[in-house]
Every structure is written in C-alpha cells, then in structure tokens.
Protein backbone atom coordinates (compact mmCIF):
# COMPACT_ATOMS: atom_id res chain seq x y z
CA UNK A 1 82.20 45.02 142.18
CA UNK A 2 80.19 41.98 142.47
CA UNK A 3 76.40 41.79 142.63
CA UNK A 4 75.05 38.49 143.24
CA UNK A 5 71.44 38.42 142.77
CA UNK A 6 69.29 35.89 144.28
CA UNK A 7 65.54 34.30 145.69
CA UNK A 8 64.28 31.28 147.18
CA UNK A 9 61.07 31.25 145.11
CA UNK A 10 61.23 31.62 140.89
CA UNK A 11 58.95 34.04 139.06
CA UNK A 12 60.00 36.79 141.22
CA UNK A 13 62.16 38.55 138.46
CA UNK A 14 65.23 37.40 139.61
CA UNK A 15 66.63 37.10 135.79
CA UNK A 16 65.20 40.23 134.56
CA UNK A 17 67.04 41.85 137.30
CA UNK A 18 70.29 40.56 136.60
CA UNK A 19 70.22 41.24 133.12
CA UNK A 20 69.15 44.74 133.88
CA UNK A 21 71.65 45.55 136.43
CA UNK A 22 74.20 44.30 134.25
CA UNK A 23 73.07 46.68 131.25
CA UNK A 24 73.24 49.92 133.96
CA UNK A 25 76.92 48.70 135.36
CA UNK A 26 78.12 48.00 132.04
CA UNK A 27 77.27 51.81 131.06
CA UNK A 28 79.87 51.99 134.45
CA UNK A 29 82.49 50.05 133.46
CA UNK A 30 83.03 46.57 131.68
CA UNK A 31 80.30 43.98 133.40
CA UNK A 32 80.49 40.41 133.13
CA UNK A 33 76.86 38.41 133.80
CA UNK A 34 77.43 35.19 135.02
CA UNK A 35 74.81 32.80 134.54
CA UNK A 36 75.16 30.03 137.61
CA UNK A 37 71.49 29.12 137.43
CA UNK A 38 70.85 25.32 136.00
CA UNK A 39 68.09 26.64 133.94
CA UNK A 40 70.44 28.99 132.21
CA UNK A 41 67.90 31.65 131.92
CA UNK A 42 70.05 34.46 131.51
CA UNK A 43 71.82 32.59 128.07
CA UNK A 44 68.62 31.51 126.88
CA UNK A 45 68.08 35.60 127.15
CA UNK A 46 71.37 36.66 125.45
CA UNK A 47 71.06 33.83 122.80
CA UNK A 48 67.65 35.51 121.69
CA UNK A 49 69.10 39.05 120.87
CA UNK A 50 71.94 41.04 121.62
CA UNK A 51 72.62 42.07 125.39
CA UNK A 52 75.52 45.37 125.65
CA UNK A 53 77.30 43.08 127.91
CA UNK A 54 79.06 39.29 128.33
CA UNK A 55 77.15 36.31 129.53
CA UNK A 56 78.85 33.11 130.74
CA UNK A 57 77.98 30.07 132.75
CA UNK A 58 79.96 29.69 135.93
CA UNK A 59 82.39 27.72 134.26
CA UNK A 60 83.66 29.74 131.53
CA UNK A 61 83.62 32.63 133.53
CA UNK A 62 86.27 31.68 135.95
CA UNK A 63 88.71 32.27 133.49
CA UNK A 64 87.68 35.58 131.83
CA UNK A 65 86.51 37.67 134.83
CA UNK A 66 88.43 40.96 134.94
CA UNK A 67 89.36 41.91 138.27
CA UNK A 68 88.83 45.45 137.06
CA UNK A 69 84.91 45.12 135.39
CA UNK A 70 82.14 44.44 137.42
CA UNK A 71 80.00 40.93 137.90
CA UNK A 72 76.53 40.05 137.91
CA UNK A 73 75.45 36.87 139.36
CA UNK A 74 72.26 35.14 138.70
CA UNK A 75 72.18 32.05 140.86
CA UNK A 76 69.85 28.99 140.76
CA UNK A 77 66.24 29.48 142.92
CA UNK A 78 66.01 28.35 146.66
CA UNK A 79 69.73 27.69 147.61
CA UNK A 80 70.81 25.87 150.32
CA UNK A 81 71.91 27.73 154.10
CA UNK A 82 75.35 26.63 152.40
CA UNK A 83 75.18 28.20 149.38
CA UNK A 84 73.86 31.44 150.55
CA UNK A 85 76.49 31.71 152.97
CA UNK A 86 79.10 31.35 150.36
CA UNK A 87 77.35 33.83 148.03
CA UNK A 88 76.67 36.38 150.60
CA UNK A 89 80.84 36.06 151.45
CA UNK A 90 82.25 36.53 148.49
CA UNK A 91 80.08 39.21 146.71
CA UNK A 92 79.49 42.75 147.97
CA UNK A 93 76.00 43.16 147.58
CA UNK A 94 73.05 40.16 147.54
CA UNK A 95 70.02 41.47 146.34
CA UNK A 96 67.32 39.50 146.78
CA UNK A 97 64.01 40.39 144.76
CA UNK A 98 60.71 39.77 145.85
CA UNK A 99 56.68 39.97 144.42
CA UNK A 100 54.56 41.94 146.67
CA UNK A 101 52.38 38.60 147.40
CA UNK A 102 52.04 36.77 150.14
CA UNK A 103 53.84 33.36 148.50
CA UNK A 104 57.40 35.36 147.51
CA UNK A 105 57.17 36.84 150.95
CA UNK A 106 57.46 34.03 153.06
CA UNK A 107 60.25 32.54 150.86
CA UNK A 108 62.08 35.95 151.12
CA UNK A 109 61.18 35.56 155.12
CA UNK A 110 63.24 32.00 155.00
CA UNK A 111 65.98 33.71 153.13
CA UNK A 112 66.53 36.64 155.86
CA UNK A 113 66.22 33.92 158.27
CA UNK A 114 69.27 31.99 156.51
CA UNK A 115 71.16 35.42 156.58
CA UNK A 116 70.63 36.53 159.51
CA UNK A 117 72.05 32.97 160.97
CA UNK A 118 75.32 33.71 158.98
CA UNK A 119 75.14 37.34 160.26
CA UNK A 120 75.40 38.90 156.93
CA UNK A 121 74.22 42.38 156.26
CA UNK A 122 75.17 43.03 152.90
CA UNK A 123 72.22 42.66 151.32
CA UNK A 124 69.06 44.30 150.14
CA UNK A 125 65.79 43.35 149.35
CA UNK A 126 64.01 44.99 145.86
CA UNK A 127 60.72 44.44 145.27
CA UNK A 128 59.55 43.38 141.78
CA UNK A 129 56.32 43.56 139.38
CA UNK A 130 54.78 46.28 141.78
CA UNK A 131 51.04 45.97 139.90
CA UNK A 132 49.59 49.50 138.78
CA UNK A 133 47.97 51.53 141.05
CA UNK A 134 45.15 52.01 142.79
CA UNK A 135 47.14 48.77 144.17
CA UNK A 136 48.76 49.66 147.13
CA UNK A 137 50.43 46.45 147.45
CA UNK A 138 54.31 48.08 146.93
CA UNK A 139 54.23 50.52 149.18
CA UNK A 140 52.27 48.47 152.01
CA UNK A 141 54.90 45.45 151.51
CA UNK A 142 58.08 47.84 151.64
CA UNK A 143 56.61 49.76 154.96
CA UNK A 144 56.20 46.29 156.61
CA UNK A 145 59.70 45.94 155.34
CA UNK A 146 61.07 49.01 156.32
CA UNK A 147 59.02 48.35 159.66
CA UNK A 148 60.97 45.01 160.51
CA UNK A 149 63.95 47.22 160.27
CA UNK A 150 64.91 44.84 156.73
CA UNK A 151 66.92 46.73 154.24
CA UNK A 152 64.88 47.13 151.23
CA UNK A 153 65.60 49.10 148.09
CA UNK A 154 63.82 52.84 147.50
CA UNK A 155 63.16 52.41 144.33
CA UNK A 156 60.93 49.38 143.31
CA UNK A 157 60.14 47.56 139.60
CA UNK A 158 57.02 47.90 138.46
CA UNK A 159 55.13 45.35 136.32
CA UNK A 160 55.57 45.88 132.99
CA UNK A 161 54.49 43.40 129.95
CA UNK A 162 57.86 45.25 128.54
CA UNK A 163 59.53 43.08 130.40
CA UNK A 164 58.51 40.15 128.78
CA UNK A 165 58.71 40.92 125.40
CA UNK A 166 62.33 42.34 125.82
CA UNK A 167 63.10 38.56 126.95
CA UNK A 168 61.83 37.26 124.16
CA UNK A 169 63.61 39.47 121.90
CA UNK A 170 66.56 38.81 123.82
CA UNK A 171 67.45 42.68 124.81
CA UNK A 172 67.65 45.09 127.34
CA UNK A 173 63.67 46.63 128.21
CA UNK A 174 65.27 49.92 126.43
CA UNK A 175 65.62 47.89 123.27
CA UNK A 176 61.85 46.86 122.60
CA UNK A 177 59.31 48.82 120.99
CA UNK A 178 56.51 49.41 124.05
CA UNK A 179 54.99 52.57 125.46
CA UNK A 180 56.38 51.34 128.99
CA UNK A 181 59.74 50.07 128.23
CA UNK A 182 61.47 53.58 129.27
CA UNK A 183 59.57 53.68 132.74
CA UNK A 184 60.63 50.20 133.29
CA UNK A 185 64.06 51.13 132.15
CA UNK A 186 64.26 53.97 134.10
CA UNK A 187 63.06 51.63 137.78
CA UNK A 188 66.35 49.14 137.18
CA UNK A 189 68.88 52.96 136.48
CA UNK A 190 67.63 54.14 139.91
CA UNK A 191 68.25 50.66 141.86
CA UNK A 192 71.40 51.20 139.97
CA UNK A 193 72.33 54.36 141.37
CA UNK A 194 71.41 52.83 144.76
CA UNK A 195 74.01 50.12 144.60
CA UNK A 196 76.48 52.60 143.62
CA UNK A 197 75.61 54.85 146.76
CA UNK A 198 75.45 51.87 148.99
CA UNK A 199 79.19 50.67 147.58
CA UNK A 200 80.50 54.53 147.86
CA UNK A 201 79.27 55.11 151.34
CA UNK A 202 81.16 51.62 152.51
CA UNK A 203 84.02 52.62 150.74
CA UNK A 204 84.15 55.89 152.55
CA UNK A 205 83.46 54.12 156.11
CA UNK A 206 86.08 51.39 155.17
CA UNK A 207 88.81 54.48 154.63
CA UNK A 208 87.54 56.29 157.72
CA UNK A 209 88.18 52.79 159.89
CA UNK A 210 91.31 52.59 158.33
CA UNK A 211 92.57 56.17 158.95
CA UNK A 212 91.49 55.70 163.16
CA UNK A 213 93.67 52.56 162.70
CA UNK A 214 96.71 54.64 161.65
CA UNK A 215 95.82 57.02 164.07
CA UNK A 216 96.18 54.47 166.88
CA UNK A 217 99.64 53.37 166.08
C-alpha cells in the first residue's frame, strides 16, 4: 500500500502526519517513509531520535522498497498540476491535510481544483491542529466539507504541543513524556484504521467487478 501524503500550503502538519501514519502501518506490516520533500523534514525528524520505521529520500528508496511493506510519502509543499497528477496515479490513497483556517483552506480549495481536473478520487482530506474546544472551528470546517460533497476523514488531529516536542526528540508522539501525547496518538491510530477500511472496501469492490467480469464470459 502506498500513502502519499500531501498540501499546497506548509505548516499544515503534513510531516507529522507522515511520520505518524508510518508508525500505525508499520505496527501492520513493514513501512518504508519516503522523504521526497527538498526540506527533508521527515530525516531531519528520524536523525533526532529513533522512529520504529525506515526513512529514505526518494533516491535511496527506489532501490529498497519492498513490494510487500507499505510506503509513506511526504512530498514537497504546493506541487505543480503535474506533479499531483503523477502522485495521485501511482499511490492508492493522497491525503491531503489541512488547518481549520481560512489560509490552508483556500490552498486545499486549489488542490481539489487540480484533482478534480485529473479526475482523481482517491483521496481524502484530514484536518489537522483542530484547537481545543469551546472552538468549533473542526467540526464547522469538516461540515462545510462534508457539505461540498469533499471526502474528508472522520477522525480529525487535534492540536497538541506533543506534537512538537516529539519532533524535536525525534520520535513517534507515543514516545515523549506529555499528558497529551496518548490522545494525540490515539487521533493518527483512528485515521489509520480509516485508510485500512477505505483500502478493504476497494479491494472488496475491485473482486466484486472482477467476478461480474467472469460472469459475462
């Protein structure tokens, strides 16, 4: 499986996320993080601490991906129409992560825009650093989502400052000692289980299209 993870606007958590998906999927099976953005954020992570997984650049990696472990990508902010085209055909789900603010929304608006023009829909849109309530700001950004008829993740990350000082430690948030680093572990297991629901319940139409095929010759 191959998760590409990308945004048109930086500082939306589009690092953290990659690092965190890749530390559920590698409690899945063997995951392989491949760092394709310039700034090499996700190294400059790993080279901090210890991560339960591999990171490579896009170089390296092309010769030590398993075609049996899963991949993480964490591209480079604002790619071209050309790039996301090529990232949204050879991975099986984009996810594209987005603040609840008014600035990563319309980026994430150009990005769906770019999509929709290569008429992609594997993707799905998670909102990041949801602030603490009484802000309403996560669930009135994912029901104007949901409204637009835009697939958007159930399960949203909330802002922690865990975050943060896991990537300075260079770990997983599970690793570091903080009162909210479980609760913002447990936000990345559930968009986890997500992506493994969405891949099962395409695998099951992709063998039901297959068996009306056979049935038709």
């Amino acid at each position: 499986m191959i998760i590409t993870v990308a945004s048109f606007k930086g500082g939306v958590g589009k690092t953290t996320t990659a690092i965190h998906l890749a530390a559920f999927l590698q409690g899945q099976a063997e995951t392989l993080l491949v760092d394709a953005d310039p700034n090499r954020s996700a190294l400059s992570w790993a080279s901090r601490g210890e991560l339960p997984f591999q990171v490579m650049d896009e170089w390296d990696a092309g010769q030590n991906i398993n075609p049996n472990s899963n991949v993480v990508i964490d591209t480079q902010a604002r790619p071209t129409p050309e790039d996301l085209s090529a990232l949204s055909e050879t991975c099986d789900l984009l996810v594209l992560p987005t603040t609840p603010d008014i600035l990563a929304l319309d980026a994430l608006v150009l990005t769906i825009e770019y999509l929709k023009a290569i008429s992609t829909s594997h993707y799905r849109i998670l909102i990041t650093s949801i602030p603490p309530k009484p802000s309403r700001a996560g669930e009135e950004v994912k029901a104007l989502l949901q409204e637009a008829n835009l697939p958007v993740f159930d399960q949203g990350v909330r802002r922690f400052a865990a975050f943060q000082k896991a990537a300075l430690k260079g770990v997983p948030v599970y690793s570091v000692k903080d009162p909210r680093a479980e609760a913002g572990w447990q936000d990345y297991e559930k968009v986890g289980e997500e992506i493994l629901s969405i891949m099962a319940a395409r695998a099951l139409t992709v063998d039901a299209e297959e068996l009306e095929e056979q049935d038709f010759f």
